[in-house]
C-alpha atoms as a PDB file:
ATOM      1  CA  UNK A   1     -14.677  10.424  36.604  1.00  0.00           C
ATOM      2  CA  UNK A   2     -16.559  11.475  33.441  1.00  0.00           C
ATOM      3  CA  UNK A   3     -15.762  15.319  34.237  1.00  0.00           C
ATOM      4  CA  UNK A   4     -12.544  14.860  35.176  1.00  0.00           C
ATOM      5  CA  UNK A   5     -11.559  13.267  31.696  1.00  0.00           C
ATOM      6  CA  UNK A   6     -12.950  16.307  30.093  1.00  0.00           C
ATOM      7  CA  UNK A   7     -11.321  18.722  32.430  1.00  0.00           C
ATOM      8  CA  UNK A   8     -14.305  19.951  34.180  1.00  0.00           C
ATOM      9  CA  UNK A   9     -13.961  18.079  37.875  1.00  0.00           C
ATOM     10  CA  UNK A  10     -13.898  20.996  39.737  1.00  0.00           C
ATOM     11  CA  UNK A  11     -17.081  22.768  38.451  1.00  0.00           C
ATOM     12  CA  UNK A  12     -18.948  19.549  38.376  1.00  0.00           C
ATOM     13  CA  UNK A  13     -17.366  18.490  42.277  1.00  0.00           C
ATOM     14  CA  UNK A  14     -18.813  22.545  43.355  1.00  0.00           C
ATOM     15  CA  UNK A  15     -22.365  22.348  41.263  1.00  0.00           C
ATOM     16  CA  UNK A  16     -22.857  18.553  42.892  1.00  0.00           C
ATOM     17  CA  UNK A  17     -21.291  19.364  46.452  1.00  0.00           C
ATOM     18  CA  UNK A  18     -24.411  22.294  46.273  1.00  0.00           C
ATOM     19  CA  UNK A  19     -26.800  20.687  44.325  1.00  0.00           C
ATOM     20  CA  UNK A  20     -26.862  17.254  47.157  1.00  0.00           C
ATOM     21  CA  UNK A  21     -27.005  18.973  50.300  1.00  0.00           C
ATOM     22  CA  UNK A  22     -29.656  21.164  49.559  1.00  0.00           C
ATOM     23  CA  UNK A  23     -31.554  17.620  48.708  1.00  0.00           C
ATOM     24  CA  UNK A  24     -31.815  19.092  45.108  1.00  0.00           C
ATOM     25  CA  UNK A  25     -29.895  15.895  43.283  1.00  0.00           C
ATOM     26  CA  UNK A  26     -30.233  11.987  43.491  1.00  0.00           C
ATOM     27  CA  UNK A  27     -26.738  11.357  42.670  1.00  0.00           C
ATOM     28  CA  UNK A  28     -27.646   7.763  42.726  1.00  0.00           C
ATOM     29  CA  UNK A  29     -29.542   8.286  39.634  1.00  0.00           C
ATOM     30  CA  UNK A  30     -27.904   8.862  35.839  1.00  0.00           C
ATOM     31  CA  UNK A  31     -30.090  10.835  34.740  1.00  0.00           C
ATOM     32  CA  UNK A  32     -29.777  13.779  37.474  1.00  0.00           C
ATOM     33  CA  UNK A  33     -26.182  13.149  36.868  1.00  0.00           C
ATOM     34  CA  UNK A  34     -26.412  13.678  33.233  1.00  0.00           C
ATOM     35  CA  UNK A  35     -28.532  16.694  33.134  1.00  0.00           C
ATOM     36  CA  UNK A  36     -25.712  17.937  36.144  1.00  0.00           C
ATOM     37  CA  UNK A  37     -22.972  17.275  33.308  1.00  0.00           C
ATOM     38  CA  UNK A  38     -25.366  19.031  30.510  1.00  0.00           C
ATOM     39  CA  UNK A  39     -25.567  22.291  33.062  1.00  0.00           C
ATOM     40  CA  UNK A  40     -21.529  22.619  32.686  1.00  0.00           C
ATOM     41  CA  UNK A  41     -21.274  22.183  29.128  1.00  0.00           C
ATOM     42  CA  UNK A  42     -21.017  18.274  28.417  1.00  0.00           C
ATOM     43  CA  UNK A  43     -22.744  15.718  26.567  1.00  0.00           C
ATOM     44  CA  UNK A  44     -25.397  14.026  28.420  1.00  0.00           C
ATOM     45  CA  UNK A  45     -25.058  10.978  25.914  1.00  0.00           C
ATOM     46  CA  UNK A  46     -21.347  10.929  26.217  1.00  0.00           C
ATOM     47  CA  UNK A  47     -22.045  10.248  29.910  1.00  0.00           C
ATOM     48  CA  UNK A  48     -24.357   7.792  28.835  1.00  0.00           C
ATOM     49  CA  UNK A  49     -21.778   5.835  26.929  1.00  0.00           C
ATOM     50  CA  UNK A  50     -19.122   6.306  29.698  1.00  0.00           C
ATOM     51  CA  UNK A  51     -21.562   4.335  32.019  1.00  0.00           C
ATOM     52  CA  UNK A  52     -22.004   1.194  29.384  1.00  0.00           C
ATOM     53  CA  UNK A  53     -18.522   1.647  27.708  1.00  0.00           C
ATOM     54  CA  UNK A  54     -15.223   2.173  30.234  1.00  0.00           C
ATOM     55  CA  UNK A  55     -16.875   3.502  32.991  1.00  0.00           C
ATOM     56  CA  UNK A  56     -17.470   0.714  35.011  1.00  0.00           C
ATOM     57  CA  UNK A  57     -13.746  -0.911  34.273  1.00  0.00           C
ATOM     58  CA  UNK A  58     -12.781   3.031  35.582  1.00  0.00           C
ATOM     59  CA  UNK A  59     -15.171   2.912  38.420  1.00  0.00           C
ATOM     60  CA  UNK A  60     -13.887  -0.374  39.585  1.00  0.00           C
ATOM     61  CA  UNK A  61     -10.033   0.331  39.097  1.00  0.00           C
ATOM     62  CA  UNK A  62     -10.913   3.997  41.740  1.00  0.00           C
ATOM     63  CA  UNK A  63     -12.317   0.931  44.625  1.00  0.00           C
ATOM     64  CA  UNK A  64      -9.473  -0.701  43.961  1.00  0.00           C
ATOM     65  CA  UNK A  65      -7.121   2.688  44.061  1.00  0.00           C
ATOM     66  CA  UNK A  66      -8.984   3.310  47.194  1.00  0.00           C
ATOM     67  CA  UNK A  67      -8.809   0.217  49.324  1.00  0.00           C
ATOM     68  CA  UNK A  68      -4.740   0.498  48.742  1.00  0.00           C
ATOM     69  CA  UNK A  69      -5.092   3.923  50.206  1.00  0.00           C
ATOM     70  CA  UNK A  70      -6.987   2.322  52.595  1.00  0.00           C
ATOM     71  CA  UNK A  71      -9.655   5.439  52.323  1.00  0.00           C
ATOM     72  CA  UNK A  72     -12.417   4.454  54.444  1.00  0.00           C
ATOM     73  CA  UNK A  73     -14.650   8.355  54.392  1.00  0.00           C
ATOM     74  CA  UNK A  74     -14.345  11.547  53.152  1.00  0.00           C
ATOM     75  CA  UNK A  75     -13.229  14.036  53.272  1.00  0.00           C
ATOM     76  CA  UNK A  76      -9.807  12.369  53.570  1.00  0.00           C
ATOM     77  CA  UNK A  77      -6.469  14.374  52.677  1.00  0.00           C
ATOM     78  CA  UNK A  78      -2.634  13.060  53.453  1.00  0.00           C
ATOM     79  CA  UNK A  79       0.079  15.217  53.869  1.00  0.00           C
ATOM     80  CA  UNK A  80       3.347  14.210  54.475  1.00  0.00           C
ATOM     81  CA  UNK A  81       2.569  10.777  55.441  1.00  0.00           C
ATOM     82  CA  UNK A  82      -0.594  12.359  58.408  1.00  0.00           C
ATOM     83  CA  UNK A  83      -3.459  11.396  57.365  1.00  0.00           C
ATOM     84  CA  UNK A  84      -6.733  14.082  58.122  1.00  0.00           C
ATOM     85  CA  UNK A  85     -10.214  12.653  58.006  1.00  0.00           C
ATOM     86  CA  UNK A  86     -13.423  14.220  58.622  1.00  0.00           C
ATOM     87  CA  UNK A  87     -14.277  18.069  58.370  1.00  0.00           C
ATOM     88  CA  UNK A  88     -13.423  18.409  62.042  1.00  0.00           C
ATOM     89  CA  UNK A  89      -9.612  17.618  61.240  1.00  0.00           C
ATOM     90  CA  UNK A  90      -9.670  20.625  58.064  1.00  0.00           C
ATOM     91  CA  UNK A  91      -8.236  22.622  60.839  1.00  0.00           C
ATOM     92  CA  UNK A  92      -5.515  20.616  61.589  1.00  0.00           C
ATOM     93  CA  UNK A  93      -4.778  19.961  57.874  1.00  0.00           C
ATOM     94  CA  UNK A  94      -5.045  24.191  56.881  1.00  0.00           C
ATOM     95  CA  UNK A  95      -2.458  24.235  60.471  1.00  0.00           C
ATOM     96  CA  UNK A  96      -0.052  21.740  59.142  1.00  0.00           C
ATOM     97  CA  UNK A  97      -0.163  23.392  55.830  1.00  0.00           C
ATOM     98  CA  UNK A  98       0.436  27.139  57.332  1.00  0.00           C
ATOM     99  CA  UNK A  99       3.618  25.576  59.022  1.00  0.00           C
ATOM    100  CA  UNK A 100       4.499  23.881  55.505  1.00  0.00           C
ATOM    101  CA  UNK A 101       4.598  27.571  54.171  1.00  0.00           C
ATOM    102  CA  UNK A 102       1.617  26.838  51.886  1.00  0.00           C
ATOM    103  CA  UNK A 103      -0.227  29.614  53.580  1.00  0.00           C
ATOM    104  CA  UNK A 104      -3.552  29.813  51.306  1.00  0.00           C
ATOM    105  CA  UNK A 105      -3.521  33.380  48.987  1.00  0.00           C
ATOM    106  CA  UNK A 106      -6.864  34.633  51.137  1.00  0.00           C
ATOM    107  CA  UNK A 107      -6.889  37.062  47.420  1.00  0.00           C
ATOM    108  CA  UNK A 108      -8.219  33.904  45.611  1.00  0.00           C
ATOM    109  CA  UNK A 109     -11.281  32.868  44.962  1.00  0.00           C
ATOM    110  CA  UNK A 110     -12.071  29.261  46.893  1.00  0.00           C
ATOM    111  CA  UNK A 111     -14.395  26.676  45.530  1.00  0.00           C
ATOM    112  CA  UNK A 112     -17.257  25.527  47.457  1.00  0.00           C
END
């Protein structure tokens, strides 16, 4: 949540998403997390005060977010109304997309 407020979700979600399954971050730990942040340009106290100030108010308000979704793993994605969960199902989801005619620009770059 602290990356996405200062626009940097998507590096931090790709450093992270590489970083933890290559066993090379404790993302249960705040400190790994803030020297993650620090690698991508933010403030490693600002963090810091996120996770005593409004970050768990923010954290708690996502659980809540979630359990009206009724999100219960991930990856989860809904489109139009289907829901598709697990990385088996990304398939499926990139099919129903394709049909959509939201064909992905195989040009671009993708993320991790």
């Amino acid at each position: 949540m602290f990356a996405e407020k200062h626009g940097k979700l998507r590096e931090y979600g790709n450093l992270v998403f590489e970083q933890f399954f290559k066993r090379e971050l404790a993302a249960d730990e705040a400190d790994a997390i803030a020297l993650a942040l620090a690698s991508i340009g933010l403030s490693e106290q600002d963090y810091r005060d996120f996770l005593t100030g409004e970050g768990p108010a923010d954290y708690e308000s996502a659980q809540d977010d979630a359990v009206t979704d009724q999100v219960f793993g991930v990856p989860m994605f809904y489109f139009e109304n289907e829901m598709f969960w697990g990385y088996d199902r990304m398939g499926l989801l990139e099919l129903r997309l394709t049909e959509a005619g939201l064909k992905r620009d195989s040009s671009v770059k993708q993320a991790v």
